[in-house]
Protein backbone atom coordinates (compact mmCIF):
# COMPACT_ATOMS: atom_id res chain seq x y z
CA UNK A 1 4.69 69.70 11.67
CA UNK A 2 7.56 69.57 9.25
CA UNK A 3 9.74 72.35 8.05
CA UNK A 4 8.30 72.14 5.23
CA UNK A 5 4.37 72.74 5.72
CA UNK A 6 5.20 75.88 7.19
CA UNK A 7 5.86 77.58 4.15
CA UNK A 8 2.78 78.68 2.19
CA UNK A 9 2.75 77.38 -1.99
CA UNK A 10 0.46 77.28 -4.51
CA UNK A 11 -0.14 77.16 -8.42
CA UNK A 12 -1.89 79.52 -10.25
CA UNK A 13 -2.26 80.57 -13.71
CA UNK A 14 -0.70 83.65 -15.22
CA UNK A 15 -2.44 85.05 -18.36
CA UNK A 16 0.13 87.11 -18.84
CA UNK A 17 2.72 84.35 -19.14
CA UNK A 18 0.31 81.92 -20.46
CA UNK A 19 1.79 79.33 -17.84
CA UNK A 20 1.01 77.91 -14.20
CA UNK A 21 3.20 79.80 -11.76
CA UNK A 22 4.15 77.95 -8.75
CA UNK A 23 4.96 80.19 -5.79
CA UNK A 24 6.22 79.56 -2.60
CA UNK A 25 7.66 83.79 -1.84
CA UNK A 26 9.53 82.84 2.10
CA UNK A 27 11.79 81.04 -0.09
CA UNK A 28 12.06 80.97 -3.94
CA UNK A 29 10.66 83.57 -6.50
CA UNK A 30 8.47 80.82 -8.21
CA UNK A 31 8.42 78.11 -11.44
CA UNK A 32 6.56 77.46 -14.33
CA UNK A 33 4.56 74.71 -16.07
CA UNK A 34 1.71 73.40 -18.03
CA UNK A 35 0.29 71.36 -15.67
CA UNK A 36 -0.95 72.45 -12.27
CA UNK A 37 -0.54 68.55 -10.27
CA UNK A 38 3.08 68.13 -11.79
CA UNK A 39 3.77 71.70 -11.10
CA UNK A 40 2.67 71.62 -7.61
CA UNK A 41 4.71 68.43 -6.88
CA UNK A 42 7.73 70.00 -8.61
CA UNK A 43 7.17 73.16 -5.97
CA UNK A 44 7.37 70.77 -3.14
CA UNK A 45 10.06 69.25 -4.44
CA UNK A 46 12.24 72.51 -4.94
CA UNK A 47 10.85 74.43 -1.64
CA UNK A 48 12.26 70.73 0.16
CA UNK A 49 15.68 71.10 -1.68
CA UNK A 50 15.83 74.71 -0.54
CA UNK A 51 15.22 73.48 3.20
CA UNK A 52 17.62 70.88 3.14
CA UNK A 53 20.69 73.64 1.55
CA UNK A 54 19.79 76.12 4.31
CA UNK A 55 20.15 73.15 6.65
CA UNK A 56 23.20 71.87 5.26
CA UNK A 57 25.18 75.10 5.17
CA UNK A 58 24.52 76.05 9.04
CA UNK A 59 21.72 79.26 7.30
CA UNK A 60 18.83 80.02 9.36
CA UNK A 61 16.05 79.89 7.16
CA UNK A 62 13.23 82.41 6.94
CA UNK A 63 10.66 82.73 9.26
CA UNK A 64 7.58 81.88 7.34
CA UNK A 65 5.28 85.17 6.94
CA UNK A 66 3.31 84.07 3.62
CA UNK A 67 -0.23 82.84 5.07
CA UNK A 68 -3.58 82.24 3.26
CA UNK A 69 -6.36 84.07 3.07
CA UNK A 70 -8.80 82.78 5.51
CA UNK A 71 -12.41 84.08 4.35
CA UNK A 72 -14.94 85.35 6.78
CA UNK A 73 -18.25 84.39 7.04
């Protein structure tokens, strides 16, 4: 598994900002758009450039703690 797919994101909508937030909380405090795909790909993208700084300045990076809901049937 990559570094990466450890960490928990996701888009959502926010009426109170009238805006998708994307979230990813282990490592960033979250971004904004109008459209959920783009948003969600621009997530990745910033969560991967977060990784590779940590990486790249010798920082141990958070353990991942931020799991989803898993429903029970």
């Amino acid at each position: 598994m990559k570094v990466v797919d450890q960490y928990h994101k996701w888009v959502e909508w926010s009426d109170e900002d009238q805006t998708y937030v994307g979230k990813c909380p282990d490592l960033i405090t979250g971004i904004h758009g109008d459209d959920p795909v783009r948003l969600y790909a621009e997530l990745c993208a910033v969560v991967d450039e977060v990784i590779r700084h940590f990486q790249a300045t010798g920082r141990m990076l958070p353990r991942p703690r931020v799991r989803p809901m898993q429903e029970v049937v």
